[in-house]
Each structure stands twice: as structure tokens, then as C-alpha cells.
Protein backbone atom coordinates (compact mmCIF):
# COMPACT_ATOMS: atom_id res chain seq x y z
CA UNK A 1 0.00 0.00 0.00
CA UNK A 2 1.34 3.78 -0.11
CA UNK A 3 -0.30 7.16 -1.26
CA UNK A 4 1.40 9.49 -3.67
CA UNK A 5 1.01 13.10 -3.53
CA UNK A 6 1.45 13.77 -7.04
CA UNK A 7 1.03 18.28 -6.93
CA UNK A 8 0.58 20.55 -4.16
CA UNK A 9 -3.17 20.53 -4.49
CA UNK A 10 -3.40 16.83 -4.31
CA UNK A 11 -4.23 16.41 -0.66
CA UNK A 12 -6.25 14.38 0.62
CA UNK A 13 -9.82 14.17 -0.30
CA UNK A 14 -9.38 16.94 -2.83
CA UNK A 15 -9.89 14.89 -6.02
CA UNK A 16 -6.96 17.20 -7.27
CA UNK A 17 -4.13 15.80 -8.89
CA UNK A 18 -2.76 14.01 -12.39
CA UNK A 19 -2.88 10.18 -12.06
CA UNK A 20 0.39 9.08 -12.28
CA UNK A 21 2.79 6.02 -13.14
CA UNK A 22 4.67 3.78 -10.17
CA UNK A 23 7.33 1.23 -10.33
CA UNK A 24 6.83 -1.18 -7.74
CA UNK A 25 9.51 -3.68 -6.16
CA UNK A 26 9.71 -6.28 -3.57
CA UNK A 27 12.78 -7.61 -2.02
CA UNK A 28 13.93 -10.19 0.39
CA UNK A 29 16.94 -7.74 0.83
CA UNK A 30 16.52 -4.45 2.49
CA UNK A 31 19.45 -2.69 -0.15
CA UNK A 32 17.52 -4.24 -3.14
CA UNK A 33 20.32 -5.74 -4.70
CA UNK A 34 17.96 -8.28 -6.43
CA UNK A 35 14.22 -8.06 -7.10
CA UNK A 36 11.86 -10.69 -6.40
CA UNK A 37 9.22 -9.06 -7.68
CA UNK A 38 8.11 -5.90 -9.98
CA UNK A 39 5.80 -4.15 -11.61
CA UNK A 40 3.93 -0.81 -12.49
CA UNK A 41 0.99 0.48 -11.06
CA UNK A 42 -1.22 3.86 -11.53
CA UNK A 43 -2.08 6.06 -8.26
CA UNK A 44 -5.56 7.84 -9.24
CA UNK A 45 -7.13 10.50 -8.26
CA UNK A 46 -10.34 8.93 -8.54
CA UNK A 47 -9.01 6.55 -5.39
CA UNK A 48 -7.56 9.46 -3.68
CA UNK A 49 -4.32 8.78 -5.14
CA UNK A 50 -4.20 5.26 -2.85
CA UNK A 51 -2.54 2.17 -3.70
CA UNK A 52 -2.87 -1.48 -3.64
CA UNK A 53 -0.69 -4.05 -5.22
CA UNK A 54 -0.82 -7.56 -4.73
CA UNK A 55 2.32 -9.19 -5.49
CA UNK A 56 1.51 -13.35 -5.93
CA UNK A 57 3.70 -16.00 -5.79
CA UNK A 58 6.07 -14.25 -2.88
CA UNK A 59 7.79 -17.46 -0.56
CA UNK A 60 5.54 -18.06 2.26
CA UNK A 61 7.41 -17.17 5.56
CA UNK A 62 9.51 -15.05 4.58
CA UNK A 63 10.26 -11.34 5.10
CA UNK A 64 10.57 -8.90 2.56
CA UNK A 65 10.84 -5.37 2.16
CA UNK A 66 9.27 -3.36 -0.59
CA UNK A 67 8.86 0.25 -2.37
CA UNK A 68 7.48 2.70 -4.79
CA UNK A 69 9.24 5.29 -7.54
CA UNK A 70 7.12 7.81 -9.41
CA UNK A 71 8.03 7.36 -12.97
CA UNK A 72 6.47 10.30 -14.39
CA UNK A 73 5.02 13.98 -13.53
CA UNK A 74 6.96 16.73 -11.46
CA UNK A 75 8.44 13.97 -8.86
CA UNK A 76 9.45 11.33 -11.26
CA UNK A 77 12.23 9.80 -9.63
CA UNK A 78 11.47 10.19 -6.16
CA UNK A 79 11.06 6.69 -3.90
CA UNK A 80 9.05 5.85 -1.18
CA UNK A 81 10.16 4.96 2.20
CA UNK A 82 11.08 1.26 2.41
CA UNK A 83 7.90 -1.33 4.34
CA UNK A 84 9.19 -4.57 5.98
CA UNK A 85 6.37 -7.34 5.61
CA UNK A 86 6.29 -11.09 6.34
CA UNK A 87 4.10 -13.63 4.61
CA UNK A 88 2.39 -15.90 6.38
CA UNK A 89 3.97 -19.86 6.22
CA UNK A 90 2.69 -22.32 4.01
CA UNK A 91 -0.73 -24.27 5.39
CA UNK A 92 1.03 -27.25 6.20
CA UNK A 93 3.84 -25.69 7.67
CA UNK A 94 4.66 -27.03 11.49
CA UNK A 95 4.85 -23.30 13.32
CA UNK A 96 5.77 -23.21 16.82
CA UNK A 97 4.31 -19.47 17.50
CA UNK A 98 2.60 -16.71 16.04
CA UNK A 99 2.49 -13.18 17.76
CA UNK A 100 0.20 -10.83 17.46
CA UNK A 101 -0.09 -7.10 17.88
CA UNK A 102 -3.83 -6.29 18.28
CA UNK A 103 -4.46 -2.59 18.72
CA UNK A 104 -8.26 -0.59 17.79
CA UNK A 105 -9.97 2.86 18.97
CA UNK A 106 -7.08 5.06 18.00
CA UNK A 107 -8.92 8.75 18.81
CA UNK A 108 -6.07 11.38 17.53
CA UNK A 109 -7.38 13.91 19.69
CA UNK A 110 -6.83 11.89 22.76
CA UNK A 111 -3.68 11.64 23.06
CA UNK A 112 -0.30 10.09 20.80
CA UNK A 113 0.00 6.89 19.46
CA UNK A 114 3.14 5.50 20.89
CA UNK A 115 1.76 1.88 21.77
CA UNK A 116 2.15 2.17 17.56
CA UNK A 117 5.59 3.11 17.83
CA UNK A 118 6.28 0.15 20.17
CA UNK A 119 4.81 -1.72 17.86
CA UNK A 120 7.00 -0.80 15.03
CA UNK A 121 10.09 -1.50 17.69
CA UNK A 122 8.93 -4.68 18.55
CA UNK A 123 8.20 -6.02 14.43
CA UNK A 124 11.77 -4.80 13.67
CA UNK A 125 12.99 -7.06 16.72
CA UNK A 126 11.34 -9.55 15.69
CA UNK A 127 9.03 -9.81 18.76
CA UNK A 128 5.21 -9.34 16.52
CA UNK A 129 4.49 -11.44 13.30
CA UNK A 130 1.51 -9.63 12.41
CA UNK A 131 -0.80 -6.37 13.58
CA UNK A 132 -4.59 -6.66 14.40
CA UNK A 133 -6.20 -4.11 13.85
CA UNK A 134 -9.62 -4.59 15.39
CA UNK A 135 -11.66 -1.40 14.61
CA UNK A 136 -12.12 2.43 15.24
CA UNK A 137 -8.76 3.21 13.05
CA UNK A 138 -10.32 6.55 13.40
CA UNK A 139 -13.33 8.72 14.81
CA UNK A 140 -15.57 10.51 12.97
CA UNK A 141 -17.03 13.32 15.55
CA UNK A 142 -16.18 17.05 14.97
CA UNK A 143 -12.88 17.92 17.05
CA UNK A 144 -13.47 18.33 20.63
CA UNK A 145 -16.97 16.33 20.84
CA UNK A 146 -15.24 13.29 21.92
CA UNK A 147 -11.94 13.62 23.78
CA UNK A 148 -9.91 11.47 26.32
CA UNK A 149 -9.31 12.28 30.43
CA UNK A 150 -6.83 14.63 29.35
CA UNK A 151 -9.28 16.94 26.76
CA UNK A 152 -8.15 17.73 23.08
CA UNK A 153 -4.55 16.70 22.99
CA UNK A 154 -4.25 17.53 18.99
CA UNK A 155 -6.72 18.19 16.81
CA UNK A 156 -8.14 16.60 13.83
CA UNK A 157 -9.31 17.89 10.12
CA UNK A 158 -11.34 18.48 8.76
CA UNK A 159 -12.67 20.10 12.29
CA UNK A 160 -15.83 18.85 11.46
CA UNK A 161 -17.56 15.71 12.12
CA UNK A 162 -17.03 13.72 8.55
CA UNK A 163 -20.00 12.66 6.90
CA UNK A 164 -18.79 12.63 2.62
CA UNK A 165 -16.27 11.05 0.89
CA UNK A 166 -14.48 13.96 1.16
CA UNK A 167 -14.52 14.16 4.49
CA UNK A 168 -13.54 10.43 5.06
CA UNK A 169 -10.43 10.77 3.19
CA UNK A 170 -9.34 13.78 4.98
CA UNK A 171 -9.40 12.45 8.34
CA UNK A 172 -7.32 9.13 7.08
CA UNK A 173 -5.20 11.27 5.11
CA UNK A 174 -4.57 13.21 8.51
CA UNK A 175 -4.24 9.47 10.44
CA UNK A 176 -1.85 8.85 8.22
CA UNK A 177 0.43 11.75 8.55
CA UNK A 178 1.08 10.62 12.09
CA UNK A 179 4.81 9.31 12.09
CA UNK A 180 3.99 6.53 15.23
CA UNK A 181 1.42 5.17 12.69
CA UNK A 182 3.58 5.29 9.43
CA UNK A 183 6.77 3.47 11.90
CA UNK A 184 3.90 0.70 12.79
CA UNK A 185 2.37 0.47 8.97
CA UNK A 186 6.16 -0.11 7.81
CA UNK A 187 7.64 -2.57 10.02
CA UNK A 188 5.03 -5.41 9.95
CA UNK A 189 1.69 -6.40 8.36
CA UNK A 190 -1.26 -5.37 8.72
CA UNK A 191 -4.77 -7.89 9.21
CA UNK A 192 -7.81 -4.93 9.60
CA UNK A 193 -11.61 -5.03 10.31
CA UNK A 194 -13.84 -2.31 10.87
CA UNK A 195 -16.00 -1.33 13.63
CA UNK A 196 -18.65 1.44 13.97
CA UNK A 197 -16.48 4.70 14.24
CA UNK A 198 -15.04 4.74 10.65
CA UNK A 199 -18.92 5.25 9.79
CA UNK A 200 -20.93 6.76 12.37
CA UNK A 201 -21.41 5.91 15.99
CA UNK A 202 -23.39 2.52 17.16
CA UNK A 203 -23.89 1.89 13.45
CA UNK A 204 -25.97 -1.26 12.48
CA UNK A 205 -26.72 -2.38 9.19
CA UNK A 206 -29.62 0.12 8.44
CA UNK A 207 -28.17 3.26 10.22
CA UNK A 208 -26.47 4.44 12.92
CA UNK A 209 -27.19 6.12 16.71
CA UNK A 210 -24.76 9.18 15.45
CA UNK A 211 -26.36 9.29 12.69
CA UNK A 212 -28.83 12.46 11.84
CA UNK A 213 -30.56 12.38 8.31
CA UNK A 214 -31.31 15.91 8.16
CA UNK A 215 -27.28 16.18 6.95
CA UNK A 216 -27.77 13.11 4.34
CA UNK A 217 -28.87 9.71 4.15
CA UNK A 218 -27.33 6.87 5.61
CA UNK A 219 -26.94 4.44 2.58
CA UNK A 220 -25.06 7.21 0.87
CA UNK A 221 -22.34 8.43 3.94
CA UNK A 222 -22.21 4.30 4.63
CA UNK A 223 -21.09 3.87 1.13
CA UNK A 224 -18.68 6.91 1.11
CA UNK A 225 -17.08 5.83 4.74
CA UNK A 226 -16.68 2.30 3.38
CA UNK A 227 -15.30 3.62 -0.04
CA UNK A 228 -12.20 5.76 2.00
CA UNK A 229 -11.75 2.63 4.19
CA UNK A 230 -10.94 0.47 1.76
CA UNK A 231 -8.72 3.09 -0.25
CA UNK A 232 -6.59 4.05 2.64
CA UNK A 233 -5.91 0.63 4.44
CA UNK A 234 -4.01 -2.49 3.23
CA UNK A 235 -6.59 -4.87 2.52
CA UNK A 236 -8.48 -6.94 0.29
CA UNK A 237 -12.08 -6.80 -0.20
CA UNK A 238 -15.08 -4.63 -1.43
CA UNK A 239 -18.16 -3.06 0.22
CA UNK A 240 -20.70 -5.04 1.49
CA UNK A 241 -23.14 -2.60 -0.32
CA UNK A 242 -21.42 -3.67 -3.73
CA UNK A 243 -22.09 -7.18 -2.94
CA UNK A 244 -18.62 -7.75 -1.45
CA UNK A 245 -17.27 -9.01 2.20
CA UNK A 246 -14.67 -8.09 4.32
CA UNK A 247 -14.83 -10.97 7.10
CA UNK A 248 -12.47 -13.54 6.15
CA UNK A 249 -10.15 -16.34 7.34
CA UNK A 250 -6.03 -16.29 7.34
CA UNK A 251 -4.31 -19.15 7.72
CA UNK A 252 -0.83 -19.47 10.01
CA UNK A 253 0.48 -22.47 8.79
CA UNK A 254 -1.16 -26.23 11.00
CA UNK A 255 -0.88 -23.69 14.53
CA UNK A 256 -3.49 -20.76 13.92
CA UNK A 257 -6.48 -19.70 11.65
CA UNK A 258 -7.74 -15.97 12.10
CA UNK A 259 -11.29 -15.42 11.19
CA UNK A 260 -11.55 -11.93 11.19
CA UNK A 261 -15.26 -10.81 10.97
CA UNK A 262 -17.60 -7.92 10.05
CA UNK A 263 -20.27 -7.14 13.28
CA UNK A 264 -21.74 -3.67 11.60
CA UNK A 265 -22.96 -4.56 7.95
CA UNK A 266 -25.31 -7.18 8.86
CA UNK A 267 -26.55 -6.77 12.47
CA UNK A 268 -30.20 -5.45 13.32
CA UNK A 269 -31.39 -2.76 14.59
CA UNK A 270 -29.61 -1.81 18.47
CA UNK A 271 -31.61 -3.68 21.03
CA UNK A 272 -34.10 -2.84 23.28
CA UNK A 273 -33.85 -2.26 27.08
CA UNK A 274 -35.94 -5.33 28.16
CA UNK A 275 -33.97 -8.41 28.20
CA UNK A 276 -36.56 -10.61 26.47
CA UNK A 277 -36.06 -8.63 23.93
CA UNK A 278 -32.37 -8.24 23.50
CA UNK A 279 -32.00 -12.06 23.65
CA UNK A 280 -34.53 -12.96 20.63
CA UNK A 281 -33.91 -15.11 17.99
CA UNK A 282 -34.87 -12.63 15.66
CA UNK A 283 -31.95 -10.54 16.53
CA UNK A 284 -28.61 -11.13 14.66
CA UNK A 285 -24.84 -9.41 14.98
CA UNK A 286 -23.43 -11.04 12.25
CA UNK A 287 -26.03 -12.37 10.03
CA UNK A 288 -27.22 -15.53 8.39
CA UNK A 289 -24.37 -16.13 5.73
CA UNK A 290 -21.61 -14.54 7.80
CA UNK A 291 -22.90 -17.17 10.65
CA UNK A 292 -22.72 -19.97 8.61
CA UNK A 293 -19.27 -19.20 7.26
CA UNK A 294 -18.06 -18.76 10.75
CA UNK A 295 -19.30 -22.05 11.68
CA UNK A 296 -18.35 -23.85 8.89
CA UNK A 297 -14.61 -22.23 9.22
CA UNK A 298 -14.56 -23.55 12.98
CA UNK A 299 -16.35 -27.28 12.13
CA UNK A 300 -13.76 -28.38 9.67
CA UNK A 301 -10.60 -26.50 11.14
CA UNK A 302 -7.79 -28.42 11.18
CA UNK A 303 -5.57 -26.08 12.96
CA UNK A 304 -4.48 -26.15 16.78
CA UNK A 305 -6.36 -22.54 17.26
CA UNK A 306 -9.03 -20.73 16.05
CA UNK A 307 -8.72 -17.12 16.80
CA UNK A 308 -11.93 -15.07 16.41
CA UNK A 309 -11.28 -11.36 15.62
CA UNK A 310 -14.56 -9.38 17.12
CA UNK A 311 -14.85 -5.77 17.54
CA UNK A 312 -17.11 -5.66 20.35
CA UNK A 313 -16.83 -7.62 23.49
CA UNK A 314 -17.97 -10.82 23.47
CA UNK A 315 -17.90 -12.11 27.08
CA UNK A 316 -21.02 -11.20 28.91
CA UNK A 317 -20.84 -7.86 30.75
CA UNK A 318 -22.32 -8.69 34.51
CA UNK A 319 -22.63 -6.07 36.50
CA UNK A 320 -25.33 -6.78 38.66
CA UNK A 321 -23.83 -6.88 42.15
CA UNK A 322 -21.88 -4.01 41.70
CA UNK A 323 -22.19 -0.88 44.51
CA UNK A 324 -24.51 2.02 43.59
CA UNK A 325 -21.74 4.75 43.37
CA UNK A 326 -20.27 2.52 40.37
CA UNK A 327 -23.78 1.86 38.84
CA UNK A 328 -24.23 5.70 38.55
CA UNK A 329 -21.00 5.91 36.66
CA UNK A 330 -21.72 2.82 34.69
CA UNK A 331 -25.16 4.29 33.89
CA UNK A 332 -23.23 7.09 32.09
CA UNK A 333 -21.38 4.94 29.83
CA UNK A 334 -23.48 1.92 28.72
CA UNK A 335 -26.90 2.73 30.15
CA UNK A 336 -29.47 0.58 31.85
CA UNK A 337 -32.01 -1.65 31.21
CA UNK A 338 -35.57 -1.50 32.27
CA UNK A 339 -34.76 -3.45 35.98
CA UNK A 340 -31.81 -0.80 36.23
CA UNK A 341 -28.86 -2.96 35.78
CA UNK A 342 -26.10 -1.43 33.36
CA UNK A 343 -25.78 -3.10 30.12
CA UNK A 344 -24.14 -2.04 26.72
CA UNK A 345 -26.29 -3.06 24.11
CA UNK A 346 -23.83 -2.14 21.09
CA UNK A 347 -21.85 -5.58 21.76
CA UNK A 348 -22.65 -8.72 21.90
CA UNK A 349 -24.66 -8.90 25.02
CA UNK A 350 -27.30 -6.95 22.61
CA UNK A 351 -27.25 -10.16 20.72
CA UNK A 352 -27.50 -12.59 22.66
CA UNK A 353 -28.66 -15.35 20.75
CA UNK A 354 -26.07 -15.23 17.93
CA UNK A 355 -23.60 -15.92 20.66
CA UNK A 356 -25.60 -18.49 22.04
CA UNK A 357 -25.78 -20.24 18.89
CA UNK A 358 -21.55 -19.66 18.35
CA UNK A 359 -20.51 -21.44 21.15
């Protein structure tokens, strides 16, 4: 993956810019002195000048490093920074241990990412095969509505809360100018998943609780959010509103599989307050054919672990014996249901039966 700023008006979300031309290499040796693999590629400005390349039939295990050269326009010439990356081992391959960094809800205006920066220490050490990413990459509230203990640390743009394409690729192009992130992004690979913050807040699959229509309508900022996602971080996959999936399954050799899955495009509507309700049968988080790939993946496994990758908490959230001074804070955060225990209905205790019928 990289992004090419081709002109000075070119930023990001501008739909500014010439396309232009990119040599692409990959390298088992961090000098280059021979290339495994090359090839050209076009950065558009129709994808926000974002871009993927999939280079097949790399040696599985194995690290490489990779990079990018403009080849034409006012920067032809100039190279990227060099990414490290390690493919995963072949299926039947006898692994003793894989070790992952798994990292979500990165608010900018919070605070600074160095657990990314210790990320990017620990990849070049060797210490982390892979990174998780989990969810909330980024936030989508205007700057200041939704700040840590310590208040707004930094500020985002656009100062806004993003609701348009535009807007989307702004706030990853201003993610991405973070050097912590960039250090983490280029020492190690990425696996990635959504949760409800690169869309709206408590988003389901027919809208969102941060959602207001007046400013446009949800199938349309859904589609927009989902369009920047997919431009802007390193995987494969489509929009589940064009009929493509992100969940999916990776495979670490006979020791792991990683079924990383998608609990915002299919769920229903957030739950009710009354706990017959919230545990109906009616009531899905991850939908019928998501469900049934999910237990397919985990009824045939062969592998010594199946590792889940959910973006909400799964195990059940009890808090009913806890002292009244912390049920008035809970209350605050997660709410309460109609016999005044606190209960957070935007994971999976909202769905009750879908992880009933999981495990």
C-alpha cells in the first residue's frame, strides 16, 4: 500500500491531482540488490491517489521489504520509504508461534500513538508477526466532541464531524500523517476489520445512533465511509453494499487460523432495554451467511487454534452486584435496562442469541 502526492493541491480528499505512473519492487533484501518481484501500477485521483498491489507467488514465511518510484510527472524519480512485511507460512507448515499485535480505537485527539511506535520497535525485533487491527482506526465526531481524560490533545481535520467522501479521506489522510502510525504500517503487516467509528457511531446495518438524516442519508455516507476505508488501508475486499465481504479467514500455517469478521454490515437494529427482547432469535450481529461461514470455518478446522477477531466484546458484561456509586458511573457509559442494571447493548450482550448459537 502507499499514497502518492502527485502536486501541491493533491491532498487528501481533494480529487486534485494528475494520475500518475509507479514502479513497484519487492525484495527479500533491504538494499535491493535483487528483485523478487516488480511491476507498475497507476495512483488515481479517482481513489484518492491510494494504492494497492498484490504481489503473488512471494515465498511463504519469509520477510521482505518493498517500495514505490514515481516514474512520471513533477516527482518522477522520487522513492518511497522502504515497508518490511512477512508472509504468512505455508498451510502445512509445522509453526511453533505466532504473535500478534492487536491494537483498535485510535482517537487522535486523545492523546499520541506510541503503543504504535512500540509496535513498530517490537516487528523490527522480531518480537510481533503480524498487527490486528480490530476497529475504530479513526473517529468521525467534529474535534473536541469526543476527547480522552486529558481533553483535546491535537486536533483533527477536517474540524468537522465527517460525513462525505471527502470528508472520510481527509481524516485518514490526517491518520496517516502521524509518524507513530507510518513506523507501525512499515515494520510489519497489517490484518484490519472495521468497527462502527469509521462510519458513524453505534452503526448497524440500516443506520447508525450518530447518525442524523437531516445532513444526508445513511446508505449514501455508509457507502462513502466504506469507499475511503478500503482506499486508505491495506486490505483486500469490497463493500458489502457492492455485494462484497470483508470478514475472512487467514491461515498461520497447521498452529493458527484468524477469522476476522464484520459485526456492523449485517446486524439489526440496536436492542431494546428489556432483556426478552435483547435475547430474541430474531436478533442477529453477524447475520445468516456470515454465521454460517463462521461455523463452517470452525467445524472443519484443522488447525491447533481458532482465533476469532470481534470488535465488540464478546464475554457477557455482569454487573449486577456491583455498589450504587459505580452503577451511577456505569449508567453514564453503557446505560441501563428496564430493571436498572447497566448493560451495553452495542456488543454482543445486545445479541444474545447469535452468541448463544456460536458457542
Amino acid at each position: 500500500w502507499t499514497r502518492v502526492t502527485p502536486s501541491v493541491d493533491a491532498v487528501p480528499g481533494s480529487g486534485a491531482g494528475p494520475d500518475v505512473q509507479l514502479r513497484w519492487e519487492v525484495s527479500e533484501d533491504p538494499e535491493f540488490g535483487v528483485v523478487e518481484r516488480v511491476g507498475a501500477v497507476t495512483a488515481r485521483a479517482a481513489a484518492d491517489h491510494t494504492v494497492h498491489v498484490d504481489p503473488f507467488g512471494l515465498r511463504p514465511g519469509t520477510v521482505y521489504h518493498y517500495r514505490f518510484t514515481i516514474l512520471d510527472g513533477e516527482h518522477a524519480g522520487r522513492t518511497s520509504r522502504i515497508g518490511r512485511t512477512r508472509t504468512a507460512p505455508a498451510d502445512d507448515a509445522d509453526v511453533e508461534k505466532l504473535t500478534l499485535a492487536v491494537c483498535s480505537c485510535a482517537n487522535f485527539e486523545a492523546g499520541y500513538f506510541s503503543a504504535y511506535s512500540d509496535i513498530a520497535r517490537r516487528a523490527y525485533a522480531g518480537e510481533i508477526d503480524v498487527v490486528v487491527h480490530m476497529g475504530d482506526y479513526l473517529y468521525e465526531f467534529a474535534s473536541g466532541e469526543y476527547v480522552g481524560k486529558y481533553g483535546l490533545v491535537r486536533p483533527h481535520v477536517p474540524t468537522w464531524e465527517i460525513r462525505t467522501l471527502a470528508d472520510y479521506r481527509s481524516r485518514y489522510g490526517h491518520y496517516r500523517r502521524d509518524v507513530e502510525l507510518q513506523e507501525a504500517h512499515a515494520a510489519a503487516p497489517w490484518v484490519v476489520t472495521w468497527d462502527d467509528h469509521e462510519i458513524a457511531d453505534d452503526s448497524w446495518a440500516g443506520g447508525a445512533k450518530g447518525h442524523d438524516p437531516f445532513h444526508s442519508d445513511w446508505e449514501t455516507r455508509r457507502d462513502a465511509a466504506m469507499q475511503a476505508y478500503l482506499e486508505w488501508l491495506p486490505v483486500r475486499g469490497s463493500a458489502p453494499s457492492r455485494g462484497g465481504r470483508i470478514y475472512r479467514t487467514l491461515r498461520y500455517g497447521q498452529l493458527a487460523e484468524v477469522h476476522m469478521l464484520d459485526l456492523r454490515s449485517y446486524r439489526s437494529a440496536p436492542g431494546m432495554l428489556h432483556p426478552a427482547q435483547r435475547t430474541s432469535v430474531d436478533r442477529t450481529i453477524m447475520g445468516a451467511e456470515q454465521f454460517t461461514w463462521l461455523a463452517n470455518r470452525l467445524s472443519t478446522a484443522k488447525t491447533r487454534w481458532n482465533l476469532i477477531g470481534t470488535s465488540v466484546m464478546m464475554a457477557p458484561l455482569n454487573l449486577l452486584h456491583v455498589d450504587q456509586a459505580v452503577r451511577s458511573q456505569l449508567a453514564g457509559m453503557v446505560g441501563l435496562d428496564v430493571a436498572g442494571t447497566p448493560v451495553n447493548l452495542d456488543q454482543w450482550d445486545g445479541y444474545a442469541a447469535d452468541r448463544d448459537r456460536l458457542l
